[in-house]
N, C-alpha and C. Protein backbone atom coordinates (compact mmCIF):
# COMPACT_ATOMS: atom_id res chain seq x y z
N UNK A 1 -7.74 5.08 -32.57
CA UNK A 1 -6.51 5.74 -32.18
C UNK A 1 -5.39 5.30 -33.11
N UNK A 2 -4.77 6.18 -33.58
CA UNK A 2 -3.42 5.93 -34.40
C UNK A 2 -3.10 5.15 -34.26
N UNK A 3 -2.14 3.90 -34.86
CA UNK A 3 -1.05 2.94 -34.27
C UNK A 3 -1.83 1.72 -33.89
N UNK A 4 -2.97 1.95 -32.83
CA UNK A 4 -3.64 0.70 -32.54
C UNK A 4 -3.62 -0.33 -33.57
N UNK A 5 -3.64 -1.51 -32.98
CA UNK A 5 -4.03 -2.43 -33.80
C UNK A 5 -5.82 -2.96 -34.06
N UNK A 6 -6.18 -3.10 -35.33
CA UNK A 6 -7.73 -3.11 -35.44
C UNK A 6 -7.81 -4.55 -36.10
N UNK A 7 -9.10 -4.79 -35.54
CA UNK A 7 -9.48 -6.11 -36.26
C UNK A 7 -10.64 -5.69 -37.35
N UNK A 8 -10.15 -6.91 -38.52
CA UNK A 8 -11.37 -6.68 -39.54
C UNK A 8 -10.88 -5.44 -40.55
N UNK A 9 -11.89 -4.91 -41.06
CA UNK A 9 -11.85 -3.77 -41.84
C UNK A 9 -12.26 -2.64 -41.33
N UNK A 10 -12.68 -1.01 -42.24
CA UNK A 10 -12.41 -0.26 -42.14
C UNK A 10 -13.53 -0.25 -41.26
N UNK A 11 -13.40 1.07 -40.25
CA UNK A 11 -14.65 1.09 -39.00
C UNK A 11 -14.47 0.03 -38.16
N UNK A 12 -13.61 -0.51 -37.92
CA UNK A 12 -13.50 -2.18 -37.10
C UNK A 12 -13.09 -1.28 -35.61
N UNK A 13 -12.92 -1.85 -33.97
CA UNK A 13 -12.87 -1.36 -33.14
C UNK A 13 -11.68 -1.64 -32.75
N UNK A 14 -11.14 -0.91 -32.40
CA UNK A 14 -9.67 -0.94 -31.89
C UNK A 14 -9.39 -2.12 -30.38
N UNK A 15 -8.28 -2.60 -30.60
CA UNK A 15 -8.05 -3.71 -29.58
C UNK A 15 -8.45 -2.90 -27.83
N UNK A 16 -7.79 -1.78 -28.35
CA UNK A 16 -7.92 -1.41 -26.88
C UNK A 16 -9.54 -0.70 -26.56
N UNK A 17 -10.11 -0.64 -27.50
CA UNK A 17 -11.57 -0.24 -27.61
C UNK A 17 -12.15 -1.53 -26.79
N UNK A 18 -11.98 -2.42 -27.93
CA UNK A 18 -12.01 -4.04 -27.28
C UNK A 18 -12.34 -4.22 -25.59
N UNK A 19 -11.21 -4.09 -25.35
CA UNK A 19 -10.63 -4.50 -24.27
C UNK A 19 -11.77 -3.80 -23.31
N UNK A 20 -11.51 -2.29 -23.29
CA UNK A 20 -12.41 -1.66 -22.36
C UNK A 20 -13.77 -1.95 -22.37
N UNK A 21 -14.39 -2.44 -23.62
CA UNK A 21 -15.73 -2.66 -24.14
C UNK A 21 -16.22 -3.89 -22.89
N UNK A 22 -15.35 -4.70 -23.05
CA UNK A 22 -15.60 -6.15 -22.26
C UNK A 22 -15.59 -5.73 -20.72
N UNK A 23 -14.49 -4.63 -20.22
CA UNK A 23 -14.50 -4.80 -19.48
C UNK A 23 -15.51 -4.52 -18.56
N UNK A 24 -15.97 -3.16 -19.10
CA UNK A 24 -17.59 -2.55 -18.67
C UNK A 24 -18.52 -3.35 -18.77
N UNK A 25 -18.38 -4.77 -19.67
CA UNK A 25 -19.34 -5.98 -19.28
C UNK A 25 -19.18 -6.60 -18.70
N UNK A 26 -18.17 -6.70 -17.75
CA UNK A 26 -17.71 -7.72 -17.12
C UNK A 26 -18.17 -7.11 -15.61
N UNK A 27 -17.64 -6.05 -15.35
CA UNK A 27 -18.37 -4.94 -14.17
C UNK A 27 -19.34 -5.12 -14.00
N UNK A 28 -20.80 -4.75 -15.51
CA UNK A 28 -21.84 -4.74 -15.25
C UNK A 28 -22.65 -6.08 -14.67
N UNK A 29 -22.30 -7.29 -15.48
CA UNK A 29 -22.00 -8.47 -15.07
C UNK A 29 -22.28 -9.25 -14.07
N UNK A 30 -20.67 -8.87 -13.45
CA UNK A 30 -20.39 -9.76 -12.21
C UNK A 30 -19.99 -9.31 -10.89
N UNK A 31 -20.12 -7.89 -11.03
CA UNK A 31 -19.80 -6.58 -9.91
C UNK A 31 -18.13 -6.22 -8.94
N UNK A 32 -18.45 -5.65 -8.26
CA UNK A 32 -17.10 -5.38 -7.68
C UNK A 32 -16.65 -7.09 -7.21
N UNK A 33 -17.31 -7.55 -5.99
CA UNK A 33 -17.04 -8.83 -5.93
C UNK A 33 -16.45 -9.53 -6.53
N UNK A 34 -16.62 -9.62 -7.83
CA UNK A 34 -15.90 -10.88 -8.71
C UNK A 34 -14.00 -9.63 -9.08
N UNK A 35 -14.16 -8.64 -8.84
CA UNK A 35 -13.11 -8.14 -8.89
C UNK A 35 -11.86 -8.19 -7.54
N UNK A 36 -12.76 -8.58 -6.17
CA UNK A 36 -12.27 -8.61 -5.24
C UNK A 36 -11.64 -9.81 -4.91
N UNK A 37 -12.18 -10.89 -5.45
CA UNK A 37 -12.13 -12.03 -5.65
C UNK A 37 -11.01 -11.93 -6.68
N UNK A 38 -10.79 -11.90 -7.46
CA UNK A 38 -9.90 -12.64 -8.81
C UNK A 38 -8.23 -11.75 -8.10
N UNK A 39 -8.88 -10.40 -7.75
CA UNK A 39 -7.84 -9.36 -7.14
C UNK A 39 -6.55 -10.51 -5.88
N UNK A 40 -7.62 -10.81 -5.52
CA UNK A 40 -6.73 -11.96 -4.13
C UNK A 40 -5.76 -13.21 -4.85
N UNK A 41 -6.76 -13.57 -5.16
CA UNK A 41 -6.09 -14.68 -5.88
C UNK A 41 -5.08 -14.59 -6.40
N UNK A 42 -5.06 -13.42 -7.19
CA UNK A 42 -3.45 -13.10 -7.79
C UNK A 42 -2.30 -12.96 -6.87
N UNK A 43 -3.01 -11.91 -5.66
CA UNK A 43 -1.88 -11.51 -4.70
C UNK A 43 -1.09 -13.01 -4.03
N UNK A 44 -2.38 -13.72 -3.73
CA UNK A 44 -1.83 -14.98 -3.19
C UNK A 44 -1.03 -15.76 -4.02
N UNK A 45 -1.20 -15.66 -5.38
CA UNK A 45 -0.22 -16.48 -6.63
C UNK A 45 0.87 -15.97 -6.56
N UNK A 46 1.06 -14.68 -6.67
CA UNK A 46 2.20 -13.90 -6.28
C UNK A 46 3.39 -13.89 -5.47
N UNK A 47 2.38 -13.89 -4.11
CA UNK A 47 3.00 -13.90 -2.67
C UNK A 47 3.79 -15.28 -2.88
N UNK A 48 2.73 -16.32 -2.73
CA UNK A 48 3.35 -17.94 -3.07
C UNK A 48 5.07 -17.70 -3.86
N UNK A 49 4.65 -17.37 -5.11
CA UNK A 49 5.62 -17.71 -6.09
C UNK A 49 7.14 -16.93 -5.81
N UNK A 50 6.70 -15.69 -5.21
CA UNK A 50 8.03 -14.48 -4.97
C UNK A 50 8.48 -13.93 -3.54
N UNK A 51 7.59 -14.20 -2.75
CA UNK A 51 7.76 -14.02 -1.37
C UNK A 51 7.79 -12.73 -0.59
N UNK A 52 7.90 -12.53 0.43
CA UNK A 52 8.31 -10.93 1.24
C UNK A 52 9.58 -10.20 0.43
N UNK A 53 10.30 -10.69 0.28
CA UNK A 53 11.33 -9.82 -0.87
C UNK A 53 11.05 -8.83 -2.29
N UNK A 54 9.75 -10.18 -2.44
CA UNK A 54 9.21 -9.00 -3.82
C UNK A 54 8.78 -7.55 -3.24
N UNK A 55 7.32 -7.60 -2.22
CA UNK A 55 6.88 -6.38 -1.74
C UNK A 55 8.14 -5.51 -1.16
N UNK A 56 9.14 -5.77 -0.42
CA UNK A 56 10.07 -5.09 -0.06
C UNK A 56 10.57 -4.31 -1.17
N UNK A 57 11.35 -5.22 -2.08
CA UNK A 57 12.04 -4.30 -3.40
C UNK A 57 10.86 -3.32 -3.78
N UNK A 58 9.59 -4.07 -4.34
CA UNK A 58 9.09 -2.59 -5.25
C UNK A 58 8.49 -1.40 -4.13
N UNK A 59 7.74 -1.99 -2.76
CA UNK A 59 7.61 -0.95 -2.13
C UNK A 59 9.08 0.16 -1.91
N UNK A 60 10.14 -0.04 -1.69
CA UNK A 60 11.36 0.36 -1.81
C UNK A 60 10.90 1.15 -2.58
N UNK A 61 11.45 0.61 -4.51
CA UNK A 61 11.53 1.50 -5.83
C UNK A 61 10.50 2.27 -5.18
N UNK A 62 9.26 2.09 -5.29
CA UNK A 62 7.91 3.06 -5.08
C UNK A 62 8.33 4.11 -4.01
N UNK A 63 8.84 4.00 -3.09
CA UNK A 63 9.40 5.15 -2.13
C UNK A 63 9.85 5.86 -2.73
N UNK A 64 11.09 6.03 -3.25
CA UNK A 64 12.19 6.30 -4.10
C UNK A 64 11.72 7.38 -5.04
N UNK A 65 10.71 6.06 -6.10
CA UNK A 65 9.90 7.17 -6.68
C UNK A 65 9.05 8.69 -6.32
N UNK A 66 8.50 8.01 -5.37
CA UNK A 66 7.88 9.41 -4.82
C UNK A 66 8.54 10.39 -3.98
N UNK A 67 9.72 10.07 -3.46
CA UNK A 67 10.39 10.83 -2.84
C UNK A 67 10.95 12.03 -4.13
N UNK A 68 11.50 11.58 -4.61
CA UNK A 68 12.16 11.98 -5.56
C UNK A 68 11.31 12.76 -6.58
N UNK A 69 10.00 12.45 -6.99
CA UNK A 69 9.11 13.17 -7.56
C UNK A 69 8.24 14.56 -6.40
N UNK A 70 8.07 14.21 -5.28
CA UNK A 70 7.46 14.99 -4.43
C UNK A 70 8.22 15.41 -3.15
N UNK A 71 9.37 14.67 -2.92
CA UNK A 71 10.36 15.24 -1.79
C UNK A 71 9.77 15.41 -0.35
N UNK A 72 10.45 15.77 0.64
CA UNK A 72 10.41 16.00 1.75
C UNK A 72 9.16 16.51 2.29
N UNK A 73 8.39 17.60 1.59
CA UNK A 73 7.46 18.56 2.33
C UNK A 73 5.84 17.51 1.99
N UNK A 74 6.21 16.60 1.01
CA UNK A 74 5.23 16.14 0.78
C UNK A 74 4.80 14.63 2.06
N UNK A 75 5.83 14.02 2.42
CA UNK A 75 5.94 13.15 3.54
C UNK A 75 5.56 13.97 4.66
N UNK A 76 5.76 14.88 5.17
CA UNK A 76 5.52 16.07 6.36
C UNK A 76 3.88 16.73 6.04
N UNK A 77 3.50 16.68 4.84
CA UNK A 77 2.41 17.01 4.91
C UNK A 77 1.16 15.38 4.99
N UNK A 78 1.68 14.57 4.30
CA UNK A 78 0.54 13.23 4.79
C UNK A 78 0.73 12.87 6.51
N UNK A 79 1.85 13.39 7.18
CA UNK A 79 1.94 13.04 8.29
C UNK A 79 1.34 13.68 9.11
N UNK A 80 1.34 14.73 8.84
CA UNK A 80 0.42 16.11 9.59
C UNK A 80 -1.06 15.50 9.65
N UNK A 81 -1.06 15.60 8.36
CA UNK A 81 -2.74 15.29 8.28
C UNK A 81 -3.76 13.64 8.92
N UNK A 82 -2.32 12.76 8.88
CA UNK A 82 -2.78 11.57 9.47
C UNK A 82 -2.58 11.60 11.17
N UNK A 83 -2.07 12.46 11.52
CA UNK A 83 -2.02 13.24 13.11
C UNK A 83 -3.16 13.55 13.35
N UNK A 84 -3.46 14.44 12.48
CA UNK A 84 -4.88 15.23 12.81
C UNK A 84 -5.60 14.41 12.37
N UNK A 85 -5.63 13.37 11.51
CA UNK A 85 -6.99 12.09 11.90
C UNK A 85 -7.52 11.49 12.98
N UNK A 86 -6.50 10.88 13.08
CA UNK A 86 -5.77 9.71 14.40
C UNK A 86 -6.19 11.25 15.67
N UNK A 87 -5.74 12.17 15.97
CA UNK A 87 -5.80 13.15 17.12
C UNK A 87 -7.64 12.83 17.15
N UNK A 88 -8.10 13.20 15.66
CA UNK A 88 -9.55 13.75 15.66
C UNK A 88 -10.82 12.57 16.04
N UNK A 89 -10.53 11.45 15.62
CA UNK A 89 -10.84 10.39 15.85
C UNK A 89 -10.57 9.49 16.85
N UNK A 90 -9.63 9.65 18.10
CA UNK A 90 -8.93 8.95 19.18
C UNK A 90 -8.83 9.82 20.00
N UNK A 91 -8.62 11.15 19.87
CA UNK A 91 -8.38 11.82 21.44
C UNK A 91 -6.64 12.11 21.65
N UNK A 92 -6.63 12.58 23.02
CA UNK A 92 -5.81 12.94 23.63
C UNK A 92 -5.30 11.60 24.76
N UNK A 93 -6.88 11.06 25.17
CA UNK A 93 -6.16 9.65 25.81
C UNK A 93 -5.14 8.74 24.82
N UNK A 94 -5.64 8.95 23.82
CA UNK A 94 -4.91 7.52 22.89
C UNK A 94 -3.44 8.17 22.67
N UNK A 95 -2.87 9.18 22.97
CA UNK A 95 -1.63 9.58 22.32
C UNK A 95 -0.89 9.44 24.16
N UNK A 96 -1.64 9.48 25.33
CA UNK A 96 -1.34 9.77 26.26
C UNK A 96 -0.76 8.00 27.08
N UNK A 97 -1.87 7.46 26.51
CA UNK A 97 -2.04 5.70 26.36
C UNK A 97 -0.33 5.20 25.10
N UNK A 98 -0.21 5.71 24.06
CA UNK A 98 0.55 5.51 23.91
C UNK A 98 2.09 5.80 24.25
N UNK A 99 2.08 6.97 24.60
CA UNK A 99 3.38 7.49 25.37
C UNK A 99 3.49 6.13 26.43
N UNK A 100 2.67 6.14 27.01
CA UNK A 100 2.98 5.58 28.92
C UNK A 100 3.91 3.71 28.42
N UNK A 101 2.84 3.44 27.29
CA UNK A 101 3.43 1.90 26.86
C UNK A 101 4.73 1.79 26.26
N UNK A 102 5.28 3.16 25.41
CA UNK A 102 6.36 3.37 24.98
C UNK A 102 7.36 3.43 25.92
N UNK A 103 7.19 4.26 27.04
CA UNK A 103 8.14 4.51 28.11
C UNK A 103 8.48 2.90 28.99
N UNK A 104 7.25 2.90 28.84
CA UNK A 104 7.58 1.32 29.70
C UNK A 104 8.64 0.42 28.85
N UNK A 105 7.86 0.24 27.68
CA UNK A 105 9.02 -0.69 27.05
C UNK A 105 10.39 0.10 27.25
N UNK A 106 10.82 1.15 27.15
CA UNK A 106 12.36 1.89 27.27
C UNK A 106 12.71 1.28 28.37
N UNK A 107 11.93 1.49 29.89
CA UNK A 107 12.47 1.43 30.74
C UNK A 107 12.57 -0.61 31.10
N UNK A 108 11.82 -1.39 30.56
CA UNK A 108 12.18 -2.72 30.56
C UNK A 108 13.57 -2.94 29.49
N UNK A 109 13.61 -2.26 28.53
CA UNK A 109 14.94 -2.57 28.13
C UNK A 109 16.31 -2.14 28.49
N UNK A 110 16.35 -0.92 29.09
CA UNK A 110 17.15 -0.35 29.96
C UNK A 110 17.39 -1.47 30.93
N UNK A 111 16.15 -2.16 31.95
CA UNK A 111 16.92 -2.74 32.85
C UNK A 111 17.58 -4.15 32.41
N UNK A 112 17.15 -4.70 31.31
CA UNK A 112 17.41 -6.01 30.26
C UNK A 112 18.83 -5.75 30.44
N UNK A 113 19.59 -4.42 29.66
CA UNK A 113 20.85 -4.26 29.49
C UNK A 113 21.46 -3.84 30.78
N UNK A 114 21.28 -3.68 31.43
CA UNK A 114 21.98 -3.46 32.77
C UNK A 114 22.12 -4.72 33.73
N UNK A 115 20.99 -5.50 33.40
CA UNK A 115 21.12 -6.81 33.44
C UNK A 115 22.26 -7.73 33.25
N UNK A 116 22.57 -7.85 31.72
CA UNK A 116 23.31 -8.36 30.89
C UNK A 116 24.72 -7.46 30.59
N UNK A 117 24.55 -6.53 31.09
CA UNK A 117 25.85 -6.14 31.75
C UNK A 117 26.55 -6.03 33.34
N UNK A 118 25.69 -6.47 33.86
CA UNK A 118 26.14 -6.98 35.07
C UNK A 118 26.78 -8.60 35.39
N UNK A 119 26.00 -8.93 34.44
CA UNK A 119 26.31 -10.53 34.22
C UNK A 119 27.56 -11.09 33.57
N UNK A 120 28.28 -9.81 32.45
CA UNK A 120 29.26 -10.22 31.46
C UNK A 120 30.37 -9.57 32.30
């Protein structure tokens, strides 16, 4: 490829030839596993070093990004479709199960503040 940088002389393989060359040996190798593995480790080096603030900011940017590249109809359509998972796979009890726990919590916080306004 143009521009690349090559080692050696003429016919020599390009770095990024390189690169991919190894990596398909490294796959063949040592399999997904050793990818799942090295994969963690980083996250955990990561996590350690930068904390919940890092994932916040770039998940953020990453929103942003896609909002802005795919907009509104595109959020309304993964939601639809993860409805109709969750519906297709769980039922009508599980949405019916969740209402009843939702309401409850409303109505324990309702009486919390009526509480604590009776008191002040």
């Amino acid at each position: 490829m143009p521009g690349e940088n090559t080692v050696g002389s003429k016919g020599a393989m390009t770095v990024s030839a390189a690169g991919r060359k190894g990596g398909i040996r490294v796959r063949e190798t040592r399999g997904r596993k050793f990818y799942e593995e090295i994969g963690k480790k980083g996250g955990e080096a990561v996590k350690a070093k930068r904390g919940r603030p890092f994932y916040e900011e770039i998940g953020k940017k990453g929103g942003e990004v896609v909002r802005a590249e795919r907009g509104r109809t595109f959020y309304e359509e993964i939601g639809r479709k993860g409805g109709e998972t969750i519906k297709a796979e769980r039922g009508t009890p599980f949405y019916e199960e969740i209402g009843r726990k939702g309401g409850q919590k409303v109505r324990l916080l309702v009486m919390r503040g009526k509480d604590t306004q009776s008191r002040g």
